[in-house]
Protein backbone atom coordinates (compact mmCIF):
# COMPACT_ATOMS: atom_id res chain seq x y z
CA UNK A 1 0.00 0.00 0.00
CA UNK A 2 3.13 2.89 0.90
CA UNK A 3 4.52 1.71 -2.41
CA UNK A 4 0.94 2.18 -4.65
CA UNK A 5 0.78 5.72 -2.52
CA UNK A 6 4.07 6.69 -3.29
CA UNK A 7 3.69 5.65 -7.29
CA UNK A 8 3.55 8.76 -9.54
CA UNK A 9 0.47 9.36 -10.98
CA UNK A 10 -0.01 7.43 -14.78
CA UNK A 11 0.01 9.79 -17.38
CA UNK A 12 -2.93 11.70 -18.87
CA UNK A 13 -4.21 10.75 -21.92
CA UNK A 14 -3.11 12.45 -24.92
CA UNK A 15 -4.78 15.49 -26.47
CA UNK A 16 -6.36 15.83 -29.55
CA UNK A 17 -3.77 16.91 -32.05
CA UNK A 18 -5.01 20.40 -33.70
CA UNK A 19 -2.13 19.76 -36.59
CA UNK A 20 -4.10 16.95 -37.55
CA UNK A 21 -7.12 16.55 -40.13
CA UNK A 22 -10.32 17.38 -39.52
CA UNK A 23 -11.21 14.07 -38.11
CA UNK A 24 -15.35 14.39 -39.58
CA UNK A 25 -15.33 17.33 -42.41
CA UNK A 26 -18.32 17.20 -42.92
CA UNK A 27 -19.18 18.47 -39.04
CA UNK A 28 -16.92 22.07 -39.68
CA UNK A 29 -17.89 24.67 -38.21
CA UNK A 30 -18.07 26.19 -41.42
CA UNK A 31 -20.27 24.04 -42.67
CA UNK A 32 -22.81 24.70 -40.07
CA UNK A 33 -25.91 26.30 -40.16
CA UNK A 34 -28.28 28.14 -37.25
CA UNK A 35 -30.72 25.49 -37.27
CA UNK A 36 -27.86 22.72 -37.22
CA UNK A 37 -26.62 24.26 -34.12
CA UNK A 38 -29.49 23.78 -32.40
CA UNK A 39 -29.69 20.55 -32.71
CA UNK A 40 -28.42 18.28 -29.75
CA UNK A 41 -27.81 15.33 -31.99
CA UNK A 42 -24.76 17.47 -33.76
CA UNK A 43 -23.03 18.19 -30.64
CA UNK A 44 -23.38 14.77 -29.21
CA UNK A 45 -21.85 13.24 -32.81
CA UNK A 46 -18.91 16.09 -32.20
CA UNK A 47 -18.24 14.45 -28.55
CA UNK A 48 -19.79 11.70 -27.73
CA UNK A 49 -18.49 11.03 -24.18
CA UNK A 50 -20.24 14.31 -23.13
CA UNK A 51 -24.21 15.43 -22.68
CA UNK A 52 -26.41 17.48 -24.17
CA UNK A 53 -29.49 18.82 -21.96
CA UNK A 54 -29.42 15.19 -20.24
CA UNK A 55 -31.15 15.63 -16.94
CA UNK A 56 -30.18 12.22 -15.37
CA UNK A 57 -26.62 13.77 -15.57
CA UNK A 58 -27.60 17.51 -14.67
CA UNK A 59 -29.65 16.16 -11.87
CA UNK A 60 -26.84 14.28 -10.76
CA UNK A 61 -24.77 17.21 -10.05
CA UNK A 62 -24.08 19.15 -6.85
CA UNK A 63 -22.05 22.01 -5.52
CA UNK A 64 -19.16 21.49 -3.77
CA UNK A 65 -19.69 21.03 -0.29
CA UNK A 66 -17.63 21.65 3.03
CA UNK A 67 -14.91 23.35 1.12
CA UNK A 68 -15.05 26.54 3.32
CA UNK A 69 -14.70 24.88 6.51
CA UNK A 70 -11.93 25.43 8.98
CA UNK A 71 -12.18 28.86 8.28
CA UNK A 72 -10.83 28.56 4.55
CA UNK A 73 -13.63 30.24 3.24
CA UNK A 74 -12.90 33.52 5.27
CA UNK A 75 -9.70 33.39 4.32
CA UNK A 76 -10.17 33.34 0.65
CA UNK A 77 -12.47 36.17 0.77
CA UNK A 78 -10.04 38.34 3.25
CA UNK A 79 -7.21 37.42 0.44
CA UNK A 80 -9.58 38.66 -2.49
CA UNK A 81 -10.04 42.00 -0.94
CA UNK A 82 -6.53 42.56 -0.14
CA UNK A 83 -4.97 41.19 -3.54
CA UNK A 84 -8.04 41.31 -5.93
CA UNK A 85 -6.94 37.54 -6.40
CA UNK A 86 -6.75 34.60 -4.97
CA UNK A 87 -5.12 30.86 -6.42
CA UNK A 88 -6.97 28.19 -4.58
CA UNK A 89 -4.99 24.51 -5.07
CA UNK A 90 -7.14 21.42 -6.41
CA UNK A 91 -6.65 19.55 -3.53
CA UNK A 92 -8.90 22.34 -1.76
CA UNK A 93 -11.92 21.80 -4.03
CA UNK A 94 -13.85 18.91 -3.82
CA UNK A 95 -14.53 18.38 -7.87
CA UNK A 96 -17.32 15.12 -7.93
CA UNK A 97 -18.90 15.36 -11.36
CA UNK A 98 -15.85 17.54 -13.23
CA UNK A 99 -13.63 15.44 -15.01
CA UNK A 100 -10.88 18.10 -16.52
CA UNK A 101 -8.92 16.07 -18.57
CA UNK A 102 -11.94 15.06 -20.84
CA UNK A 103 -13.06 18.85 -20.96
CA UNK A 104 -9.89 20.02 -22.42
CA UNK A 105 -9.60 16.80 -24.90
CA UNK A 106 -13.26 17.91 -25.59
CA UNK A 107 -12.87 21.67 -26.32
CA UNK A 108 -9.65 20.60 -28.58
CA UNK A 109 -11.80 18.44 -30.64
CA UNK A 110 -14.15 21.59 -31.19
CA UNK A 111 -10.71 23.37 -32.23
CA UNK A 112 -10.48 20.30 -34.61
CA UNK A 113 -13.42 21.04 -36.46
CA UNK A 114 -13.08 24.74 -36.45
CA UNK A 115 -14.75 25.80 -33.43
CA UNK A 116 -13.99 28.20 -30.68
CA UNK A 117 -12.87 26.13 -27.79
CA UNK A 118 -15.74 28.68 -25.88
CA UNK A 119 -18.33 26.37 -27.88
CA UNK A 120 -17.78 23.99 -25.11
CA UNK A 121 -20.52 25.75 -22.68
CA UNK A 122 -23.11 23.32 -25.26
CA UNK A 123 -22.48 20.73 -23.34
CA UNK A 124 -23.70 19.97 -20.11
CA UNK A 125 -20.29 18.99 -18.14
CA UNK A 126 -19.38 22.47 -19.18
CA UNK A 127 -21.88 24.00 -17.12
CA UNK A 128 -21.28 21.41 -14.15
CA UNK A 129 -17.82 23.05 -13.33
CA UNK A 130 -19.79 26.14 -12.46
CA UNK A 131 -22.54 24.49 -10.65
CA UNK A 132 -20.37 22.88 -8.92
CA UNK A 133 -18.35 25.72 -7.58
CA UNK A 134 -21.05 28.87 -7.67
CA UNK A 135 -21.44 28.21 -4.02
CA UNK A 136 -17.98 28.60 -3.17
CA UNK A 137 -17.48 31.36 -5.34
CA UNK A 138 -20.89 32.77 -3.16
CA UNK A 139 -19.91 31.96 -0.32
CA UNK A 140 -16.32 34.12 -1.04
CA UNK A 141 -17.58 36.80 -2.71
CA UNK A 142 -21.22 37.65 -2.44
CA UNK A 143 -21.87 37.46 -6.18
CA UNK A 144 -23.82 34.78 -8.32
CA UNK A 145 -23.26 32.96 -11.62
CA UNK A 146 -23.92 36.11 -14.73
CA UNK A 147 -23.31 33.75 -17.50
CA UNK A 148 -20.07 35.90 -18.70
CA UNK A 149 -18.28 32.50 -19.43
CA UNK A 150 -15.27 31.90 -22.16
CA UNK A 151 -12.61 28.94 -22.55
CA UNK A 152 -9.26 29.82 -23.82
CA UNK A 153 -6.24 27.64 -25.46
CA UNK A 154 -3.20 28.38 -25.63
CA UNK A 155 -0.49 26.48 -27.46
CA UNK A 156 2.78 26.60 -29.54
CA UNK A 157 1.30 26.54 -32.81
CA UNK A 158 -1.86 28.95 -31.95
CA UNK A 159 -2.77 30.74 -35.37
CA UNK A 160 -4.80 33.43 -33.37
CA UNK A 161 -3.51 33.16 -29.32
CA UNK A 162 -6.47 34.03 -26.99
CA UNK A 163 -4.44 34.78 -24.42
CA UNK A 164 -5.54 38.34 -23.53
CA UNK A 165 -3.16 41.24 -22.67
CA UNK A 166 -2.75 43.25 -19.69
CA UNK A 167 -6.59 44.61 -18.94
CA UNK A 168 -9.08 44.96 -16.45
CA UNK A 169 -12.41 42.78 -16.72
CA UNK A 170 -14.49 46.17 -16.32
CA UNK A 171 -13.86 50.30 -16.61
CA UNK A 172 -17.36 51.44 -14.96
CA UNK A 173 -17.39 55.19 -14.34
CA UNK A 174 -17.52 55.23 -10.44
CA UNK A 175 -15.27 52.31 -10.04
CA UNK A 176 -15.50 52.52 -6.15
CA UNK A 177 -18.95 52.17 -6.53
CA UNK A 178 -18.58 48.80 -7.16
CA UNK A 179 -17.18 47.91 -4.24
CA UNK A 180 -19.64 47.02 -1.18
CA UNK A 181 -18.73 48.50 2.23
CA UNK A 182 -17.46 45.30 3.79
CA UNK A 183 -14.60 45.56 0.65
CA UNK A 184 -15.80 42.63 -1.36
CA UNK A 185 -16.35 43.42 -5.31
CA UNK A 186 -19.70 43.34 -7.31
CA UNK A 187 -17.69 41.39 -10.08
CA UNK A 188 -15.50 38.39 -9.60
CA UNK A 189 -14.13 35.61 -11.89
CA UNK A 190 -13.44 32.02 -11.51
CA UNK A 191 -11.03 30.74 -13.48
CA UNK A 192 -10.75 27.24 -14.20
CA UNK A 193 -7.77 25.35 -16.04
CA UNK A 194 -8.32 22.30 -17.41
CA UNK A 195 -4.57 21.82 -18.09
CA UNK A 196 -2.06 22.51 -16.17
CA UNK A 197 -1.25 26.59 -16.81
CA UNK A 198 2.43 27.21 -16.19
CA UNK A 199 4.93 30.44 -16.90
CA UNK A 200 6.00 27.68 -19.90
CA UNK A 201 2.76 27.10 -21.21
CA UNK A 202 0.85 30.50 -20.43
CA UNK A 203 -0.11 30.89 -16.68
CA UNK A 204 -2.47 34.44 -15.74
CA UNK A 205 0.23 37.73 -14.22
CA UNK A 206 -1.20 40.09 -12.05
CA UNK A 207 -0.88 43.72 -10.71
CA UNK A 208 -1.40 42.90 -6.83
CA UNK A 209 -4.11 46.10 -5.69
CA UNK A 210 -1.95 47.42 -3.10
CA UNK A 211 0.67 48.90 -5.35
CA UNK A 212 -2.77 49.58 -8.08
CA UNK A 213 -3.61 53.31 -7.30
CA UNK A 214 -6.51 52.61 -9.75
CA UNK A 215 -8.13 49.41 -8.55
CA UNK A 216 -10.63 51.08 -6.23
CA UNK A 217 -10.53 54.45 -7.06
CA UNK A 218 -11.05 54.22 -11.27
CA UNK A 219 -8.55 55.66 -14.03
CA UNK A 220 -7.53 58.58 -15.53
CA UNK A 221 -6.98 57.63 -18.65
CA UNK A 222 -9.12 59.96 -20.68
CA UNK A 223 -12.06 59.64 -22.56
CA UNK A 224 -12.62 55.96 -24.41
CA UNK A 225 -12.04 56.86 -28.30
CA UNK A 226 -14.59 53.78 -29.61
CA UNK A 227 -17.79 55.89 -28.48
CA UNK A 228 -18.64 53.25 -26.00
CA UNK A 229 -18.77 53.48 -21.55
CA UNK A 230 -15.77 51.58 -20.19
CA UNK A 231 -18.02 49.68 -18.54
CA UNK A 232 -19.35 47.60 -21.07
CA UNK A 233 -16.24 46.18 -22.32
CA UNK A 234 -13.15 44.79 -20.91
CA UNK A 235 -10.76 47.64 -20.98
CA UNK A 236 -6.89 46.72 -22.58
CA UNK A 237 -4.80 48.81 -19.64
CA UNK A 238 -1.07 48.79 -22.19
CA UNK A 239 -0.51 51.35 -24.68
CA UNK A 240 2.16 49.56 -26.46
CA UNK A 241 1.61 46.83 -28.42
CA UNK A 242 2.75 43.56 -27.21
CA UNK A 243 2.77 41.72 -30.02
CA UNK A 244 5.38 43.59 -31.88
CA UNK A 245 9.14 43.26 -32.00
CA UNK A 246 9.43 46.93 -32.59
CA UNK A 247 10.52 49.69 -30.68
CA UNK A 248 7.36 51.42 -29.10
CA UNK A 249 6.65 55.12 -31.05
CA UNK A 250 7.06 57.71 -27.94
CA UNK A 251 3.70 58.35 -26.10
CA UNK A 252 2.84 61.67 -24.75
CA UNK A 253 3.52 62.37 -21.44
CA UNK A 254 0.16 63.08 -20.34
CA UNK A 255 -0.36 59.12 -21.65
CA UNK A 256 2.45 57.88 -19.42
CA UNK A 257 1.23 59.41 -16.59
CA UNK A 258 -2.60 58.01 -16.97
CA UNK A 259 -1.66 54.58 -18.70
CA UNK A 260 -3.13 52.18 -15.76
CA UNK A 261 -0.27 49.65 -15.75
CA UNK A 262 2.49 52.38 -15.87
CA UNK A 263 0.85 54.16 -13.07
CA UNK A 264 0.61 50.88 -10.93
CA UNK A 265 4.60 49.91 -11.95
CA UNK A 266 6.24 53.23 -12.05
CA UNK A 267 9.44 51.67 -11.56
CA UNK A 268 11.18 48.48 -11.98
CA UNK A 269 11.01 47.65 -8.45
CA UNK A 270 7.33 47.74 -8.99
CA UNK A 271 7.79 44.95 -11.69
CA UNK A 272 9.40 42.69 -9.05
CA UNK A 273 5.57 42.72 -6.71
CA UNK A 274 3.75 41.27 -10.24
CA UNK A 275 2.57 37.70 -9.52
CA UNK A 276 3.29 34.88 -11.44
CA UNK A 277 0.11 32.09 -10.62
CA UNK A 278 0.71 28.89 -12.49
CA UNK A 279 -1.95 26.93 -11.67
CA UNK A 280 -2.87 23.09 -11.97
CA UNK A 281 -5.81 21.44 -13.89
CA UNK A 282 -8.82 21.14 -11.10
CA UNK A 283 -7.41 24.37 -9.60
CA UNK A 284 -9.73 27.72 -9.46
CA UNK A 285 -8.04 31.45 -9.66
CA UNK A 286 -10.77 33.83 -8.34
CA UNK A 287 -10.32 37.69 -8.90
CA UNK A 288 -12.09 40.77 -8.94
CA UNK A 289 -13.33 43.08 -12.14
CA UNK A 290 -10.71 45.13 -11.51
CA UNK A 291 -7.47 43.67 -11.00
CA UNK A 292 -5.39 43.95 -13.66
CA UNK A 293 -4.42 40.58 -14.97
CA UNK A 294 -2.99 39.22 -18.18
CA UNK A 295 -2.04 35.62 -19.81
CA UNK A 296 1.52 35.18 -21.14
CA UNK A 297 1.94 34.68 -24.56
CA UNK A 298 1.92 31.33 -26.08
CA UNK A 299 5.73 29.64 -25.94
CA UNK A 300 8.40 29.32 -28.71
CA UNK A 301 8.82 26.01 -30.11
CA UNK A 302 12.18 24.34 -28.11
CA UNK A 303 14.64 21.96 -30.13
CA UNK A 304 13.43 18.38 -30.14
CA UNK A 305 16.76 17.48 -28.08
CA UNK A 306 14.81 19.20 -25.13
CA UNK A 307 11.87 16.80 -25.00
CA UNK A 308 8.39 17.03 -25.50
CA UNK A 309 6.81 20.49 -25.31
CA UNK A 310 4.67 21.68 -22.45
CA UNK A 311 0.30 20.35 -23.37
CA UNK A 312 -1.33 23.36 -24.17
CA UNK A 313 -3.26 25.58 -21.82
CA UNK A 314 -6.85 24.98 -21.85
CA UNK A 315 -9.28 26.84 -19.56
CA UNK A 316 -12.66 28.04 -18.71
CA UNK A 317 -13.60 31.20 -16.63
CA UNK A 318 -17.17 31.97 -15.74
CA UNK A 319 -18.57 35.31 -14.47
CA UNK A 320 -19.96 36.00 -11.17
CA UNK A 321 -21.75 39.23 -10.36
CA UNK A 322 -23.87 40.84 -8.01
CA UNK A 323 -27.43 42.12 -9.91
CA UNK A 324 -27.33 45.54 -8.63
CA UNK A 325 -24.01 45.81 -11.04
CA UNK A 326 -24.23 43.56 -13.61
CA UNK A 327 -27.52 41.82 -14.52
CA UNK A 328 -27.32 38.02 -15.31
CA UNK A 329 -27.46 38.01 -19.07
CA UNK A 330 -29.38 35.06 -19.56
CA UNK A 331 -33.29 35.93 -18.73
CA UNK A 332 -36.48 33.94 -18.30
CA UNK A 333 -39.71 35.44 -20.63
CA UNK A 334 -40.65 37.56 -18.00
CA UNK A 335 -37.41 39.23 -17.90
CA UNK A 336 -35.93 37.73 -14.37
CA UNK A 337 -32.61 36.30 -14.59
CA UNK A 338 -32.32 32.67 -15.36
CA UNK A 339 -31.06 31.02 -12.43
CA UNK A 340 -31.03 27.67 -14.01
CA UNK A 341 -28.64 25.53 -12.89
CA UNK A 342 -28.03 24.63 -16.71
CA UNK A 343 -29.20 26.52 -19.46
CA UNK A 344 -31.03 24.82 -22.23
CA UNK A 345 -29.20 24.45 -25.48
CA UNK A 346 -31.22 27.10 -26.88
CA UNK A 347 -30.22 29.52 -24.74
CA UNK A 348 -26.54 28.12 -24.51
CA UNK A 349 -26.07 28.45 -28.23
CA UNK A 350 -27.90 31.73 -28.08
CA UNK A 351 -25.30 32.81 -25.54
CA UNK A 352 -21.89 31.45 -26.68
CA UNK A 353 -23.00 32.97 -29.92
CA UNK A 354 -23.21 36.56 -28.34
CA UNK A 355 -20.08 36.12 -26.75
CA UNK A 356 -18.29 35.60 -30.05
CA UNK A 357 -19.96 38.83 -31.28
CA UNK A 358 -18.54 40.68 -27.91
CA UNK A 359 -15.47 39.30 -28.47
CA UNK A 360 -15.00 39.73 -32.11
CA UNK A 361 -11.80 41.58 -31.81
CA UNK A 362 -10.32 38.50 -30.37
CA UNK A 363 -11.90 35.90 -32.07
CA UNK A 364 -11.89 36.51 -35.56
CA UNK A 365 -14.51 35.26 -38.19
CA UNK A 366 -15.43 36.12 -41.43
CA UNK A 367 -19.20 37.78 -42.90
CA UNK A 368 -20.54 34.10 -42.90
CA UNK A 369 -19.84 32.78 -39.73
CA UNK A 370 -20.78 36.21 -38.49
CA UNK A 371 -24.38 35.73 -40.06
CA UNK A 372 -24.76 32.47 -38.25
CA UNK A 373 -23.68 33.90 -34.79
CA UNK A 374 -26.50 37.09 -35.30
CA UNK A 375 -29.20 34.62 -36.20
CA UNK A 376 -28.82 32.50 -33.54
CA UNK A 377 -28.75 35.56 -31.33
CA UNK A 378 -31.83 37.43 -32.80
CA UNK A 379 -33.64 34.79 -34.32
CA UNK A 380 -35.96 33.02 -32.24
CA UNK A 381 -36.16 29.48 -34.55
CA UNK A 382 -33.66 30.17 -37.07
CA UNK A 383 -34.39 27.60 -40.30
CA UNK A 384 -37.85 28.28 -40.26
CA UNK A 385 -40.29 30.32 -41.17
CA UNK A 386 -43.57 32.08 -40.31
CA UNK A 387 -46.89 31.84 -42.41
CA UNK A 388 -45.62 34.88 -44.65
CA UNK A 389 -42.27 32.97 -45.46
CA UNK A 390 -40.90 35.06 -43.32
CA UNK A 391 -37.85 34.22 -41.02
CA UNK A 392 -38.63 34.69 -37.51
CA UNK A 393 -36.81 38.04 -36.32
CA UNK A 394 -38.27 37.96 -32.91
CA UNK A 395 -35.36 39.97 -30.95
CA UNK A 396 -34.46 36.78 -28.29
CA UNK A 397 -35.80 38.59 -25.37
CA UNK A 398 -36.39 35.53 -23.66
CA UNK A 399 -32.68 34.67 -23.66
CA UNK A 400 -30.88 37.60 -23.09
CA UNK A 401 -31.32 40.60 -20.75
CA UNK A 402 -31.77 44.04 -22.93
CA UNK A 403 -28.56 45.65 -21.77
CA UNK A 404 -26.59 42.54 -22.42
CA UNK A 405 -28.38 42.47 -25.74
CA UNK A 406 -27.78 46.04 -26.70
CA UNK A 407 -24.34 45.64 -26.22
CA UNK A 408 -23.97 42.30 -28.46
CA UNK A 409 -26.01 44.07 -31.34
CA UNK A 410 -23.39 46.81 -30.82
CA UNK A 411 -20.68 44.98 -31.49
CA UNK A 412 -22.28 43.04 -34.62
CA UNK A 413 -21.80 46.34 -36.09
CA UNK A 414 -18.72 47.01 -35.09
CA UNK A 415 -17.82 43.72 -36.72
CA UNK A 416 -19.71 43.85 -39.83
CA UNK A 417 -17.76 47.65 -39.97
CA UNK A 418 -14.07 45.93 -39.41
CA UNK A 419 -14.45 43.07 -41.60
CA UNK A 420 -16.35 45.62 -44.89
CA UNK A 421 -13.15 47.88 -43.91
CA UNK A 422 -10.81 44.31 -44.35
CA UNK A 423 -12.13 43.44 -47.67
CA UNK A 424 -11.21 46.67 -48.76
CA UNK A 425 -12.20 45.84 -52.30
CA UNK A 426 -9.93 42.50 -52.47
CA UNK A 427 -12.67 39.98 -51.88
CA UNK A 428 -13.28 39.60 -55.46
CA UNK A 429 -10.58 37.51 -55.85
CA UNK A 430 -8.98 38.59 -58.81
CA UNK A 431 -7.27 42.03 -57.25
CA UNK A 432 -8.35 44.21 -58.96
CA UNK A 433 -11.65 45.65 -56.14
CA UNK A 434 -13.93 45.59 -59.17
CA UNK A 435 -16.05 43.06 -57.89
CA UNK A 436 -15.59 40.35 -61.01
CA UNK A 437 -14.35 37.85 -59.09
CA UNK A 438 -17.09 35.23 -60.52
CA UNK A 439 -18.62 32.83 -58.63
CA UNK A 440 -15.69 32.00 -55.97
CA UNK A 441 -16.83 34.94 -54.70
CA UNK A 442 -20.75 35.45 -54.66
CA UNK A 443 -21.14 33.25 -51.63
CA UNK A 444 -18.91 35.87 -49.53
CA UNK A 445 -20.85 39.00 -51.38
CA UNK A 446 -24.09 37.59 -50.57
CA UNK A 447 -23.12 36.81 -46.66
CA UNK A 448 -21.56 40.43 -46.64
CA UNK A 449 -24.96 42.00 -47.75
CA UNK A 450 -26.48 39.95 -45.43
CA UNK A 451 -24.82 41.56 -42.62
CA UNK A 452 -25.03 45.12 -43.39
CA UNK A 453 -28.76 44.64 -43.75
CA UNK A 454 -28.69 43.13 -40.73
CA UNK A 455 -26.15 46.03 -39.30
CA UNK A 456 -28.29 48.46 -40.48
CA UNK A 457 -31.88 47.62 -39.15
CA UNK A 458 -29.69 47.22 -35.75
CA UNK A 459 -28.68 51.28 -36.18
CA UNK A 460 -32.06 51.61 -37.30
CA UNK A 461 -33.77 50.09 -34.05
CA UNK A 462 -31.28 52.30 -31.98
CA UNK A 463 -32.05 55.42 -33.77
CA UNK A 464 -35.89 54.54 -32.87
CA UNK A 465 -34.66 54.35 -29.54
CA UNK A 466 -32.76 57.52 -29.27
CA UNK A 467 -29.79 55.39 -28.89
CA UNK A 468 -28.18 56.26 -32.69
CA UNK A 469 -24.59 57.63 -31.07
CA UNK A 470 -23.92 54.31 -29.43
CA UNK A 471 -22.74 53.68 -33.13
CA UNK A 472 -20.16 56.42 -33.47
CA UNK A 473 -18.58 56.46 -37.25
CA UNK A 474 -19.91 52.53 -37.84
CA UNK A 475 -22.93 54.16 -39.95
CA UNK A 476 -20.55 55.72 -41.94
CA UNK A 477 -18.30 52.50 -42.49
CA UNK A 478 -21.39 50.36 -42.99
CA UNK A 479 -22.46 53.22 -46.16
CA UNK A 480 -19.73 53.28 -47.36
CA UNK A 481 -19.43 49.25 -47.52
CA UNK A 482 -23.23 49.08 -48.90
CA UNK A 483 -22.60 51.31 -51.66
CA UNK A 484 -19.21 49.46 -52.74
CA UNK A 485 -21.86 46.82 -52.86
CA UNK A 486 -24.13 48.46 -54.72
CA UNK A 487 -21.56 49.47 -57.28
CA UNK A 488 -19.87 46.03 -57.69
CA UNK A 489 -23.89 44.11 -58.14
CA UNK A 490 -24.49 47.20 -61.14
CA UNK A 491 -21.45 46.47 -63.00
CA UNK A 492 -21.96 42.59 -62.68
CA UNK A 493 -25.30 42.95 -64.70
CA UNK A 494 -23.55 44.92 -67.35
């Protein structure tokens, strides 16, 4: 028996190999359409050893239980207020449903077939690693489960790395004001790897608040140049960019002394009190909305004389607010937040669909895949139609709250604005932006079109509203691309 305890434990299995094929081709994700997503029996065909809206599993699972005792529980909470973060080790939590391992194989094999790994919230195990620690997180923080959820991987040969750079989860106006008396934040985040996350592999940095003159008290950093309130987006705290090898252009002073993360590490003993928290699969990293935090950039490739390189990181984070901040964005018909212990696939797709839109400027897609995201978003049965032939363009009220919703149709736009100013008169195919590409490219023109209609009743509904200026310049952009349009379809019938 000493010996058996002693053994090292047997190697994980291996993970799905992204280099690889397409294992089923005919399941990409580009292949896909709205009403295809919303059926179960595609998911379950995608991964097999997980569920889909299965209530002998969901019924089988249950929060963690006795995890605060001895006092742990106050502890974690007095950490969170002191540090804005707080690393709590696996053997801590009490997992009994979770199986990690086959989550990250899972979301890999989503990867596979052209997914976001975030696509993993269809299935019901997914939503289990929140059920099962949303007490905790309660029980630590004061705030429940707001549906703001997202899976990241990170690996050598990422095309597109999600890792995200230094930022702060939310810039709201009165930033102390989202802070209750007793310290604790409206906002927090539990962060979930499902592979080990190391300083090799990509492990989460952050600015401890102590030595963050901004974490309670809000930033100067001037007035947000994208039209919209700090609060509704996660707010990149670097002005240079990361990504590049070159020398950063000189900033104005009066940017220096406002930039959040030079204001926090004015010097380079400052850089010294940054944590590093690698953190092991089953392990949970909770922090506040307004810590700043960052994940390291995927690793270099080593020589093969060095071994086999680090697994990649894989991990999912899900939101936890208090209501008075942020409301839940999933909703029941009467407009109360959905505190079902798992969503529907419905409103899951509906959901991990807006997210993609939020996140657009990190997760890339083209006008196509775009369509398919906004119709499962606004569309209450996409695939079919009403009496009239008519598709069913019931805003999903039912799904999402309106603020939540406001700010997804938002960022459609933005979207359908970045990727009409990206084709910049190339996607003909032939070079020369005069739209005579042939067929190769009517597919792309026609899903284009499709979203600046679709951009343009959302600008349309706002103006209605009185809420036209949430658009800034996009009306202009989306003109400008529906014209170009308009020009290429006229010479085409010549």
């Amino acid at each position: 028996r000493r010996e058996s305890a002693m053994a090292p434990r047997s190697a994980p299995p291996p993970l799905p190999d992204l280099n690889a094929p397409c294992p089923n081709p005919s399941m990409h994700a580009r292949l896909v359409t709205p009403a295809r997503a919303l059926d179960p029996e595609y998911w379950r065909a995608l991964c097999p050893e997980l569920h889909v809206d299965d209530e002998a599993f969901t019924d089988s699972v249950r929060a963690m239980s006795d995890v605060g005792s001895g006092g742990f529980a106050q502890d974690v909470r007095a950490r969170i207020i002191e540090q804005g973060f707080v690393k709590i080790p696996r053997e801590k939590l009490r997992w009994r449903t979770t199986n990690h391992r086959l989550l990250a194989s899972a979301a890999m094999r989503l990867m596979q077939h052209g997914w976001n790994p975030t696509w993993l919230l269809a299935y019901d195990e997914a939503w289990a690693v929140a059920n099962e620690i949303s007490k905790f997180v309660f029980d630590t923080t004061g705030n429940k489960l707001n549906h703001d959820a997202l899976l990241w991987h990170v690996g050598i040969n990422d095309r597109s790395p999600t890792a995200f750079s230094p930022h702060r989860d939310r810039q709201p106006d009165d930033a102390h004001r989202t802070f209750r008396e007793d310290g604790t934040a409206m906002y927090a985040t539990a962060w979930v790897p499902l592979t080990d996350a190391t300083p090799q592999n990509s492990c989460l940095f952050f600015v401890p608040a102590p030595i963050d003159p901004g974490y309670v008290d809000g930033d100067d950093d001037g007035d947000d140049d994208d039209g919209s309130s700090s609060d509704e987006r996660e707010e990149d705290v670097l002005s240079v960019d990361v990504t590049s090898n070159r020398k950063p252009e000189r900033k104005r002073k009066s940017q220096k002394e406002t930039d959040p993360l030079r204001v926090a590490l004015p010097d380079k003993e400052a850089f010294q009190r940054v944590a590093c928290v690698p953190a092991e699969a089953g392990s949970a990293i909770v922090f506040t909305h307004r810590v700043i935090h960052w994940g390291s950039a995927p690793p270099t490739p080593h020589p093969p004389s060095f071994g086999e390189p680090d697994e990649p990181r894989v991990c999912v984070s899900f939101g936890f607010a208090d209501e008075a901040y942020e409301p839940a964005y999933l909703r029941r018909g009467d407009g109360s937040r959905n505190d079902a212990h798992f969503p529907r696939l419905r409103e899951r797709v509906a959901l991990v669909a807006a997210q993609m839109i939020s996140y657009h400027e990190r997760f890339r897609c083209d006008a196509k895949t775009l369509g398919v995201f906004h119709a499962l978003v606004t569309t209450v049965n996409p695939g079919n139609n009403d009496s009239r032939g008519e598709p069913q363009r019931k805003q999903a009220a039912s799904f999402l709250c309106p603020e939540y919703k406001r700010k997804v149709l938002r960022e459609y736009v933005r979207a359908v604005a970045e990727i009409g100013a990206a084709r910049g008169g190339k996607s003909d195919g032939d070079g020369d932006g005069d739209g005579d590409g042939g067929d190769d490219d009517d597919g792309d023109s026609d899903a284009m079109e499709d979203a600046m209609d679709n951009a343009l009743d959302a600008m349309l509904e706002a103006q209605m509203a009185g809420r036209i200026d949430e658009f800034d310049d996009d009306f202009d952009a989306i003109a400008a691309e529906e014209a170009a349009s308009r020009r290429k379809k006229k010479k085409r019938r010549r």
